[in-house]
C-alpha atoms as a PDB file:
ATOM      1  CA  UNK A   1       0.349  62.306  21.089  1.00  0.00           C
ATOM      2  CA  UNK A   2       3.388  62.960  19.122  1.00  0.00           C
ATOM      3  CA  UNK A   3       4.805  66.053  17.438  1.00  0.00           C
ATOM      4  CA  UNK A   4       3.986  65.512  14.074  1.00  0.00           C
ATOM      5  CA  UNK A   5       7.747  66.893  11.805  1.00  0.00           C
ATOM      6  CA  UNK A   6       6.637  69.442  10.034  1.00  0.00           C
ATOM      7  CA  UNK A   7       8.641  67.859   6.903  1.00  0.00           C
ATOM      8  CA  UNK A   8       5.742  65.408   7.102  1.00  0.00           C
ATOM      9  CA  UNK A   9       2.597  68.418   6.485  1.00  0.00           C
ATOM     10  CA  UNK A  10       2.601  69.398   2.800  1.00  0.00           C
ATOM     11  CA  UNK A  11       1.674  73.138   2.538  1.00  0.00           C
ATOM     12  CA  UNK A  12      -1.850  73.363   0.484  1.00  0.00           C
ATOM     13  CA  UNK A  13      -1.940  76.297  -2.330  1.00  0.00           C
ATOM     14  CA  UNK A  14      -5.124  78.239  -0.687  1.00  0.00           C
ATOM     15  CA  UNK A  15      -4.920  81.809   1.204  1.00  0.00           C
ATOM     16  CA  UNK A  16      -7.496  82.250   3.971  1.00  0.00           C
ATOM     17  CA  UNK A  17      -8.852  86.148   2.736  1.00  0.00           C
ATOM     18  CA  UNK A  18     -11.935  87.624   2.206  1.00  0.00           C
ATOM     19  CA  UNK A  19     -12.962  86.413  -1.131  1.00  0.00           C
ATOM     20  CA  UNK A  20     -12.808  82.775   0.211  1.00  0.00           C
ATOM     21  CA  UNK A  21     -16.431  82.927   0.197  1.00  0.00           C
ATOM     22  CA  UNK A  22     -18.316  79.987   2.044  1.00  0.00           C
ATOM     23  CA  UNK A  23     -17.363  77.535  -0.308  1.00  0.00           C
ATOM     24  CA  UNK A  24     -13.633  78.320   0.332  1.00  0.00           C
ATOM     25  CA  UNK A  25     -14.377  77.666   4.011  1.00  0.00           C
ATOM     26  CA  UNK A  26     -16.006  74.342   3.822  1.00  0.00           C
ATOM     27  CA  UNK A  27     -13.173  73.284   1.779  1.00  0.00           C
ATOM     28  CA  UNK A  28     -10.406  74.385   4.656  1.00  0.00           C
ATOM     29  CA  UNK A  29     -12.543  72.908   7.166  1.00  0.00           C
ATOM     30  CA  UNK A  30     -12.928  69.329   5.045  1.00  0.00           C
ATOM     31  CA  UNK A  31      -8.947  69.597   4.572  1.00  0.00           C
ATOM     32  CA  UNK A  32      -7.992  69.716   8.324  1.00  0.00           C
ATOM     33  CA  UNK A  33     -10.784  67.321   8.844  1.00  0.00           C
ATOM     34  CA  UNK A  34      -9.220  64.733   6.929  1.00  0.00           C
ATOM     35  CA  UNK A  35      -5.740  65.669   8.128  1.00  0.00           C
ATOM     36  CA  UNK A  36      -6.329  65.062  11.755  1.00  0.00           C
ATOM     37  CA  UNK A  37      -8.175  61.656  10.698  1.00  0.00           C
ATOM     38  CA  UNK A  38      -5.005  60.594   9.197  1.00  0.00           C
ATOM     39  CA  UNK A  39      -3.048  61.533  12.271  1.00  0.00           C
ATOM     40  CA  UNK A  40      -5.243  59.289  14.613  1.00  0.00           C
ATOM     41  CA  UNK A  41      -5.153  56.311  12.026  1.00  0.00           C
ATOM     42  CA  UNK A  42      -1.780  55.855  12.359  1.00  0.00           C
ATOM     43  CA  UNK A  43      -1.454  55.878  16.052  1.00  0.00           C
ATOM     44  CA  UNK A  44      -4.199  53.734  16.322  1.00  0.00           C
ATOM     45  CA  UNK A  45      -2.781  51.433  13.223  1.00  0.00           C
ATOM     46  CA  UNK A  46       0.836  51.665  14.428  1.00  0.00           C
ATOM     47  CA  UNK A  47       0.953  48.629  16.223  1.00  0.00           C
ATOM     48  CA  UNK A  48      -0.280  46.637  13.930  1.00  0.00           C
ATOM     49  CA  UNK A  49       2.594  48.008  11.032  1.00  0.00           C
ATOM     50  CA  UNK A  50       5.006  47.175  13.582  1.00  0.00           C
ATOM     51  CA  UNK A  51       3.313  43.605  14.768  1.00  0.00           C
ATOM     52  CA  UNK A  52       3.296  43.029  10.326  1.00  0.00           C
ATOM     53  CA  UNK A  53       7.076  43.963   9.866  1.00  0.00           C
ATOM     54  CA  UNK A  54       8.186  41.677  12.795  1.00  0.00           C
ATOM     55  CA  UNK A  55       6.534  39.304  10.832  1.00  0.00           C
ATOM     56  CA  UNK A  56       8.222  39.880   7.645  1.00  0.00           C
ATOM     57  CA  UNK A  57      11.521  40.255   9.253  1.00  0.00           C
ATOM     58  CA  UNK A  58      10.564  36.828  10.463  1.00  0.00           C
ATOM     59  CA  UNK A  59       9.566  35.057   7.553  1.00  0.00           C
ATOM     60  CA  UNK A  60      12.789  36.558   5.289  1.00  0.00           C
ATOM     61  CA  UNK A  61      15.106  35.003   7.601  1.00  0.00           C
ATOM     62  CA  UNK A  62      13.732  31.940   7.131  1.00  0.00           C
ATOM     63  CA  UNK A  63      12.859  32.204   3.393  1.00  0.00           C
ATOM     64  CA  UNK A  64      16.285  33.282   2.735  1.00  0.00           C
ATOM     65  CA  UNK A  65      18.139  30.973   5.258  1.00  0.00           C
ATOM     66  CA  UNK A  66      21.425  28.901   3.455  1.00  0.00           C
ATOM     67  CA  UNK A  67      20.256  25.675   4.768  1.00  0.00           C
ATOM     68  CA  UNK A  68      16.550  26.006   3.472  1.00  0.00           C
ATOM     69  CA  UNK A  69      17.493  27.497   0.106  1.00  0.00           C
ATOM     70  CA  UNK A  70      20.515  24.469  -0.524  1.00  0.00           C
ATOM     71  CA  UNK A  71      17.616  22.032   0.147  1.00  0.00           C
ATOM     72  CA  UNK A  72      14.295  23.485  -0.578  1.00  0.00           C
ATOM     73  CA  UNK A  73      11.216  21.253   1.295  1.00  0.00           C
ATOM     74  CA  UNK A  74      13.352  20.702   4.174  1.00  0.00           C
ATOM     75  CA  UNK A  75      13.193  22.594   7.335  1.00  0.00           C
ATOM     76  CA  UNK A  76      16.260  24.057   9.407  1.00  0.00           C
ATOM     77  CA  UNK A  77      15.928  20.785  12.049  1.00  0.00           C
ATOM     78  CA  UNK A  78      18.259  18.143  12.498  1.00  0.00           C
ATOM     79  CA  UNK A  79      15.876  15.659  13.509  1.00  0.00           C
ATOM     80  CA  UNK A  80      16.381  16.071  17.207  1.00  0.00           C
ATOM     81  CA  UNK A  81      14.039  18.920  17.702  1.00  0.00           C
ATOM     82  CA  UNK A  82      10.782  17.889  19.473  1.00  0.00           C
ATOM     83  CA  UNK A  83       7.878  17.460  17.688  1.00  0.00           C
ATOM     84  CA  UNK A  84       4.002  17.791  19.512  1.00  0.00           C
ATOM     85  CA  UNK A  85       1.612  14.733  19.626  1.00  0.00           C
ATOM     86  CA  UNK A  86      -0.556  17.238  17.351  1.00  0.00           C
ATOM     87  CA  UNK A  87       1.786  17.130  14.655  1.00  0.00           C
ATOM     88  CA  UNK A  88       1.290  13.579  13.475  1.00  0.00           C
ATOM     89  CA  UNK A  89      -2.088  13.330  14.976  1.00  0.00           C
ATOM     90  CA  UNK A  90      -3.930  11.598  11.913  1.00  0.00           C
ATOM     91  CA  UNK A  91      -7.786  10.451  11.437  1.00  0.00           C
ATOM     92  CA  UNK A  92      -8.545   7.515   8.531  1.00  0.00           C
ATOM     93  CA  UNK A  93     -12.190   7.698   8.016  1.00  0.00           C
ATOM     94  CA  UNK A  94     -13.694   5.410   5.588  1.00  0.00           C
ATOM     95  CA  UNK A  95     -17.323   3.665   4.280  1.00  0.00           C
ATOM     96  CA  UNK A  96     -17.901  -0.184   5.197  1.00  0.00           C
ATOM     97  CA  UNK A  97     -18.474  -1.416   1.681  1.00  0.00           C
ATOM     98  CA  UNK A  98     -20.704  -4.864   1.286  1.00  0.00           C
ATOM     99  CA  UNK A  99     -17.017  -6.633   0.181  1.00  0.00           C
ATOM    100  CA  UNK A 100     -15.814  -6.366   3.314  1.00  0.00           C
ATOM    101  CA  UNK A 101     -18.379  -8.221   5.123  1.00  0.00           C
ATOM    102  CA  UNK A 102     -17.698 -11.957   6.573  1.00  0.00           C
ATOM    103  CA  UNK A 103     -20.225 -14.811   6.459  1.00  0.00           C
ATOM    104  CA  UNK A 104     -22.197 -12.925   9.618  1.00  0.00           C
ATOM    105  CA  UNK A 105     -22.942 -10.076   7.570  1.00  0.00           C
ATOM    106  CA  UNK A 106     -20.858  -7.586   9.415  1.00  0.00           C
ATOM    107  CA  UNK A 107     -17.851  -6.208   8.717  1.00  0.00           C
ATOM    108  CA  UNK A 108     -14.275  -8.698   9.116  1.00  0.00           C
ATOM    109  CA  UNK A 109     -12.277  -7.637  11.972  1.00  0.00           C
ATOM    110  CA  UNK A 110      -9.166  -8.516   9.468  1.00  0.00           C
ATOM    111  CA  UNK A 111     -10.451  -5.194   7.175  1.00  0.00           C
ATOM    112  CA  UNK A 112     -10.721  -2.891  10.637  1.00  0.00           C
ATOM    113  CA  UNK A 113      -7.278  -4.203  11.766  1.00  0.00           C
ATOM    114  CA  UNK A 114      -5.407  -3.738   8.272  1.00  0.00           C
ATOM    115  CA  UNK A 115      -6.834   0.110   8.485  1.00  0.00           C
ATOM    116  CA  UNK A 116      -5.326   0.345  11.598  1.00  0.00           C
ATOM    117  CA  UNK A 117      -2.173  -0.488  10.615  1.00  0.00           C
ATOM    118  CA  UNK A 118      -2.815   1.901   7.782  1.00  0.00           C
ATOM    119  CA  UNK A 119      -3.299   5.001  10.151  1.00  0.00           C
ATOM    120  CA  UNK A 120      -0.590   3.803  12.557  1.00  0.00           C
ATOM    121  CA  UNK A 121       2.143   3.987   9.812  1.00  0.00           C
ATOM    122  CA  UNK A 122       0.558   7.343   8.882  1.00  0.00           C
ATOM    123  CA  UNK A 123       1.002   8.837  12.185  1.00  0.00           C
ATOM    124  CA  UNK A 124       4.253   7.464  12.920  1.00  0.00           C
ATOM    125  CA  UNK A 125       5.931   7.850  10.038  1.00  0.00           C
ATOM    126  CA  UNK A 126       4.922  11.542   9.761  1.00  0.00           C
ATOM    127  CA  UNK A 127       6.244  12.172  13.465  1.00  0.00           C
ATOM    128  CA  UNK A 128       9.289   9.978  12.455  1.00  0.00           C
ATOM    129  CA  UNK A 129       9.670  11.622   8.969  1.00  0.00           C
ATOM    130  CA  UNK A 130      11.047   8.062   7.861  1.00  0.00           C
ATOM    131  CA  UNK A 131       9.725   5.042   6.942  1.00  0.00           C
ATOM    132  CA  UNK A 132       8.148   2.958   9.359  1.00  0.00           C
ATOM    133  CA  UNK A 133       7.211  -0.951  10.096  1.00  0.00           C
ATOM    134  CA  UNK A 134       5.200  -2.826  12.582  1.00  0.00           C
ATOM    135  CA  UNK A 135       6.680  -4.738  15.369  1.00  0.00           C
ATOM    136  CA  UNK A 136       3.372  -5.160  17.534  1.00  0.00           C
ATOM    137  CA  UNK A 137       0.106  -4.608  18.469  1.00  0.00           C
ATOM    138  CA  UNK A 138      -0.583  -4.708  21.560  1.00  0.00           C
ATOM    139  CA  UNK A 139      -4.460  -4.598  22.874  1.00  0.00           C
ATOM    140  CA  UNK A 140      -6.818  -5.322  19.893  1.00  0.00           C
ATOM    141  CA  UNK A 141     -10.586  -5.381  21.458  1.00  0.00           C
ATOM    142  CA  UNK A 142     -13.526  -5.530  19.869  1.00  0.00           C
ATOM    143  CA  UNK A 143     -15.813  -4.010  21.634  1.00  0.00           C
ATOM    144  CA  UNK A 144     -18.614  -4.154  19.491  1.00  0.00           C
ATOM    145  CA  UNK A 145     -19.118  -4.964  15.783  1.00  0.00           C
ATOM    146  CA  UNK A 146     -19.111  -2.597  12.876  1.00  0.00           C
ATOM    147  CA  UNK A 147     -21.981  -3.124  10.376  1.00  0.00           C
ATOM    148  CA  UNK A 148     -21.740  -2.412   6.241  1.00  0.00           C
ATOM    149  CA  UNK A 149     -22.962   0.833   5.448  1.00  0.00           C
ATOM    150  CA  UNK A 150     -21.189   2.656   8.650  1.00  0.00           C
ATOM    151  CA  UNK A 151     -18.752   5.176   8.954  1.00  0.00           C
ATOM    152  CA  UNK A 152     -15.663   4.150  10.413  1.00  0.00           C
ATOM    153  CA  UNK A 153     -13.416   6.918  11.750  1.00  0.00           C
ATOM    154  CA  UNK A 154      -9.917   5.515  13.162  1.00  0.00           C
ATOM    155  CA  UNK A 155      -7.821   8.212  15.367  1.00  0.00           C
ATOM    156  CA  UNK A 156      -4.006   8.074  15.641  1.00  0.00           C
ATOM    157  CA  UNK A 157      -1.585   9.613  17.695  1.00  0.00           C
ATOM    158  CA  UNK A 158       1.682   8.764  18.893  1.00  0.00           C
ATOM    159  CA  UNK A 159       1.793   8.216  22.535  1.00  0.00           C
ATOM    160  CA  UNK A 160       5.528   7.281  23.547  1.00  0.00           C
ATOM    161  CA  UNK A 161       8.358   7.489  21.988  1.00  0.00           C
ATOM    162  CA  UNK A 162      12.145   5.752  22.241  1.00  0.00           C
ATOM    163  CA  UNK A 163      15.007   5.834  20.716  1.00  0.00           C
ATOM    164  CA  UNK A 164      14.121   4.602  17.494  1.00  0.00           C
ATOM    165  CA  UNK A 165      10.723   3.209  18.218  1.00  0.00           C
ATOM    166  CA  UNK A 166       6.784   4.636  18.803  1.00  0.00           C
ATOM    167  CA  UNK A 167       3.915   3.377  20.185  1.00  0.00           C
ATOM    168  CA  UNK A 168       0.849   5.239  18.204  1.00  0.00           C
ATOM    169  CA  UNK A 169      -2.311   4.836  20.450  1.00  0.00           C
ATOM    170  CA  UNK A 170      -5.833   4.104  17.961  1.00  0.00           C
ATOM    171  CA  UNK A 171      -8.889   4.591  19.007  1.00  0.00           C
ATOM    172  CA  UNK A 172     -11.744   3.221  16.381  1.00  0.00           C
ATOM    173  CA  UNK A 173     -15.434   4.657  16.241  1.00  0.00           C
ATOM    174  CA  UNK A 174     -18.235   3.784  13.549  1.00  0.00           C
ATOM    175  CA  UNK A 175     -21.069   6.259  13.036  1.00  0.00           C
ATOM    176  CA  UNK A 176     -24.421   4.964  11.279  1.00  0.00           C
ATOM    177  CA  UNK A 177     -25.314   7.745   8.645  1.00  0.00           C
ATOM    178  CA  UNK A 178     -28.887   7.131   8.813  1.00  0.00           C
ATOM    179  CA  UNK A 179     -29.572   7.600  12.824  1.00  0.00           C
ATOM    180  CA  UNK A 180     -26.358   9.773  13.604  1.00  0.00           C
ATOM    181  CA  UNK A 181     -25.233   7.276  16.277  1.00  0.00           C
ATOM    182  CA  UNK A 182     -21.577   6.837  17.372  1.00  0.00           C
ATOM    183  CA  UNK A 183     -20.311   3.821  18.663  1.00  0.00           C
ATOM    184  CA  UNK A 184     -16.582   2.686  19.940  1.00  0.00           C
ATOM    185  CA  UNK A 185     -15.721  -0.233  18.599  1.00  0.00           C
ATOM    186  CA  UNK A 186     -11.854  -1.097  19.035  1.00  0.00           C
ATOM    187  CA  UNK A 187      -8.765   0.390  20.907  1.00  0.00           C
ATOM    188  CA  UNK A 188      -5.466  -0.328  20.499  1.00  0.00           C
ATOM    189  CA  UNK A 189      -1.855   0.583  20.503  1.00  0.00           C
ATOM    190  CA  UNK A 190       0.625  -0.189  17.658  1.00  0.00           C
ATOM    191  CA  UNK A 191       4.789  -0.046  18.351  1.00  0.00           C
ATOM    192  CA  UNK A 192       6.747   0.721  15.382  1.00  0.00           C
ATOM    193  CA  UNK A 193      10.324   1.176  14.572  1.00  0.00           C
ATOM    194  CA  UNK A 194      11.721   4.017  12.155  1.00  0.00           C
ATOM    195  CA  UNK A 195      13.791   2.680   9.847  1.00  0.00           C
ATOM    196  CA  UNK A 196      16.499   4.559   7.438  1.00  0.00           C
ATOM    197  CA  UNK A 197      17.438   3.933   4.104  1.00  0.00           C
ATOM    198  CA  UNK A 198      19.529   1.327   4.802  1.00  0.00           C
ATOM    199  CA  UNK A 199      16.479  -0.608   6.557  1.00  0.00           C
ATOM    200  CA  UNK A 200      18.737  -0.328   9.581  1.00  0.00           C
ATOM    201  CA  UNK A 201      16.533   1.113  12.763  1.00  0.00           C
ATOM    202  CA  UNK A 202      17.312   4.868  13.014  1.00  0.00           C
ATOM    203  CA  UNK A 203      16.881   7.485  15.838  1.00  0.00           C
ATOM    204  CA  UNK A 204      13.332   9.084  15.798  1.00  0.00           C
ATOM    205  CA  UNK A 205      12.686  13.186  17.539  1.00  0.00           C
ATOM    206  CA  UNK A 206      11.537  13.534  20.832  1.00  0.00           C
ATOM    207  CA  UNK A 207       7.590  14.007  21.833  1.00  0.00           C
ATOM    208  CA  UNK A 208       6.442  16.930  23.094  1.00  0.00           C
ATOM    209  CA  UNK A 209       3.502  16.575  25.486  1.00  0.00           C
ATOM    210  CA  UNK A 210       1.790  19.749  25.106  1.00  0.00           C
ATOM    211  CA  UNK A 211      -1.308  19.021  27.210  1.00  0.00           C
ATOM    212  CA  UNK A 212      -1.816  16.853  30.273  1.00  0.00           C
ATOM    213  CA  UNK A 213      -3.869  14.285  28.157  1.00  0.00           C
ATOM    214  CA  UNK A 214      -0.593  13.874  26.160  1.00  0.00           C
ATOM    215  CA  UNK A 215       1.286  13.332  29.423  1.00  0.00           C
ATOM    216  CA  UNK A 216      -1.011  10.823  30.723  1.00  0.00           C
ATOM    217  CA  UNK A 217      -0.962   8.917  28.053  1.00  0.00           C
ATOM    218  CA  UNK A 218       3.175   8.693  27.874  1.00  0.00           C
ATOM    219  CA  UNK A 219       3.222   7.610  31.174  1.00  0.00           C
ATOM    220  CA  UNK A 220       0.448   5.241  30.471  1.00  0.00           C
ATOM    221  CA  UNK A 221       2.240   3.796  27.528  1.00  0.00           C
ATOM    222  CA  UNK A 222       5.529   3.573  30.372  1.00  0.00           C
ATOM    223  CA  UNK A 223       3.222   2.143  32.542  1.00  0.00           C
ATOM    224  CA  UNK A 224       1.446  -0.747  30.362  1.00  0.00           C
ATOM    225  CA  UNK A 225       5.457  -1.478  28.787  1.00  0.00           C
ATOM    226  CA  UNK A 226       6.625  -2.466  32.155  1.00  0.00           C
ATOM    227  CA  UNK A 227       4.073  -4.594  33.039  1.00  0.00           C
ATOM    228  CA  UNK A 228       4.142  -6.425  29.574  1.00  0.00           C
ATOM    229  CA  UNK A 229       7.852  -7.026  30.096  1.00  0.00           C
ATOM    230  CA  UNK A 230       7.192  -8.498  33.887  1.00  0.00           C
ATOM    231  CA  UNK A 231       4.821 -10.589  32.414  1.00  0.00           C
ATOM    232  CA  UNK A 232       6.675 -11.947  29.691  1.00  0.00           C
ATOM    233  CA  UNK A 233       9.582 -12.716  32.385  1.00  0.00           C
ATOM    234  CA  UNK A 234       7.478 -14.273  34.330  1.00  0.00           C
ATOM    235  CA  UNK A 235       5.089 -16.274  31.679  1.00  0.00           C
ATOM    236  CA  UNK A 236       8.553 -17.614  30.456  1.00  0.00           C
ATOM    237  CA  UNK A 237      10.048 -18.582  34.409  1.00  0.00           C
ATOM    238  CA  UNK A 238       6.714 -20.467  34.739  1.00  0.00           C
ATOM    239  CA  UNK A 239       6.594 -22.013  31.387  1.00  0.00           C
ATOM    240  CA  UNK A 240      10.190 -23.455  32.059  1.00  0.00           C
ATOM    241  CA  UNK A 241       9.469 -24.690  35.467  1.00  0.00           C
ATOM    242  CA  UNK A 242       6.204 -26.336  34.251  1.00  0.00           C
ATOM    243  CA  UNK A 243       6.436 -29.963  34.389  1.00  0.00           C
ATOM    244  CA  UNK A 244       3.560 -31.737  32.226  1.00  0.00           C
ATOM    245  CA  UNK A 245       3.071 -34.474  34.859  1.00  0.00           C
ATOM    246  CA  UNK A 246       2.690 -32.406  37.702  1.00  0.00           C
ATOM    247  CA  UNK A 247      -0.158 -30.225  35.987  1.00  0.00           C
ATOM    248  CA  UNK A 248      -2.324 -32.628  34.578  1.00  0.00           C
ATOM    249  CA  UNK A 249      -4.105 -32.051  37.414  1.00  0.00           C
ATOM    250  CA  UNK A 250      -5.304 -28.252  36.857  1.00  0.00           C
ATOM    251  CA  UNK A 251      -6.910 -29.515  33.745  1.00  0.00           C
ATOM    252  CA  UNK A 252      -9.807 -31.721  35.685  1.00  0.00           C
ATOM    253  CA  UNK A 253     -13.136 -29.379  34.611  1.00  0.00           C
ATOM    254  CA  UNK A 254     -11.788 -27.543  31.847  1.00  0.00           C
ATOM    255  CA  UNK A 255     -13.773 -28.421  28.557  1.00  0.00           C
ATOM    256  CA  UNK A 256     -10.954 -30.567  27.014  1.00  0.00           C
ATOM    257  CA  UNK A 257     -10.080 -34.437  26.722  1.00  0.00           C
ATOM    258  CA  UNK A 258      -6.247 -35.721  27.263  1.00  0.00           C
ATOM    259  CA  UNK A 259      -5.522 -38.740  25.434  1.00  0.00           C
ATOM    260  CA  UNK A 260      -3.266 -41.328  27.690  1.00  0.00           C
ATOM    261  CA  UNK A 261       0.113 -39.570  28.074  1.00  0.00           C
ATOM    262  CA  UNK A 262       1.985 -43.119  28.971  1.00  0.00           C
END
């Protein structure tokens, strides 16, 4: 342990003599009890004073930095820093009212797709910090139907990135309140483009994949874009090359009629 500078022990008014008494005593006794107590605290606190002024240092340079303080609500990024897949991560939940039910009773698919919309401009807007709009949807499914009454949570979060577009990965579940079971109902993934103020398509940050889920589902997103573009290519080579009187043929069995084509 430390010296302890003596400018730092105040001298107590007492005299050790022999009218002291027992009283007297106790009291010296209770006074360098409490003295070394102090001592200990603060080598055993010290670390946490220094860990708290760190802090503080910290948080001043950043309260009081030029940039923040012309433009309060802004942070000191120019929109190229990364941001994590946790950042923008965002969760819609909402009740299946009776009005959105179709003619089956159960709720439209139209209502579960506009919400996903909903929490895919949420997410990607917030990772974008711009305004956003939809340019596709790619994968809607539905897996099983949602029923009024349930709880429908839908969970967003932005799974690739561009230049100045993002493809925000949703994954729908309803949960019936009454027997506490959870079923998943739709997944799908959502590519939208960040727009400025001009409307003109603008340069969105960076994603950074902070777990291996995050990564696997970037290079998924890769993955499922490259195929979709071979497929297009090659949907559009065949469709050009398709001659209507050569084909006729491949439609013997199907559950159609073809008037005369003469």
């Amino acid at each position: 342990m430390p010296a302890v500078p003596a400018a730092a022990v105040k001298v107590l008014p007492f005299s050790l003599n022999q009218d002291a008494g027992p009283a007297g005593l106790a009291g010296i006794f209770q006074i360098k009890t409490r003295f070394k107590a102090a001592i200990a605290a603060f080598f055993v606190f010290e670390p946490v004073f220094s860990r708290l002024s760190r802090i503080f240092a910290a948080s001043a340079s950043i309260l009081f930095n030029p940039k923040i303080m012309a433009n309060p609500g802004s942070d000191d990024s120019d929109g190229s820093d990364p941001k994590p897949v946790s950042y923008s991560r965002t969760t819609l939940t909402e009740l299946m009212i009776p009005s959105y039910a179709n003619f089956g009773g159960r709720v439209h698919g139209g209502i579960l797709l506009s919400l996903m919309d909903k929490v895919a401009y949420a997410c990607a807007a917030k990772h974008a910090g711009t305004y956003c709009v939809t340019v596709s949807v790619d994968g809607v499914n539905f897996r099983q139907p949602v029923e009024v009454g349930e709880l429908v949570s839908l969970m967003a979060s932005v799974n690739y990135v561009g230049r100045t577009s993002l493809v925000v990965g949703i994954k729908v579940i309803a949960e019936n309140v009454k027997t506490g079971v959870v079923k998943h109902t739709n997944t799908s993934y959502f590519t939208m483009v960040a727009k400025d103020d001009n409307e003109n398509p603008t340069e969105v940050p960076p994603l950074l994949l902070e777990t291996p889920e995050d990564a696997r589902r970037f290079l998924e997103t890769m993955k499922r874009r490259e195929l979709r573009a071979s497929y297009a290519e090659h949907f559009d080579n065949a469709k050009t090359r398709m001659l209507l009187s050569e084909n006729l043929s491949l439609l013997a069995g199907e559950r159609c009629v073809v008037l005369n084509q003469d």
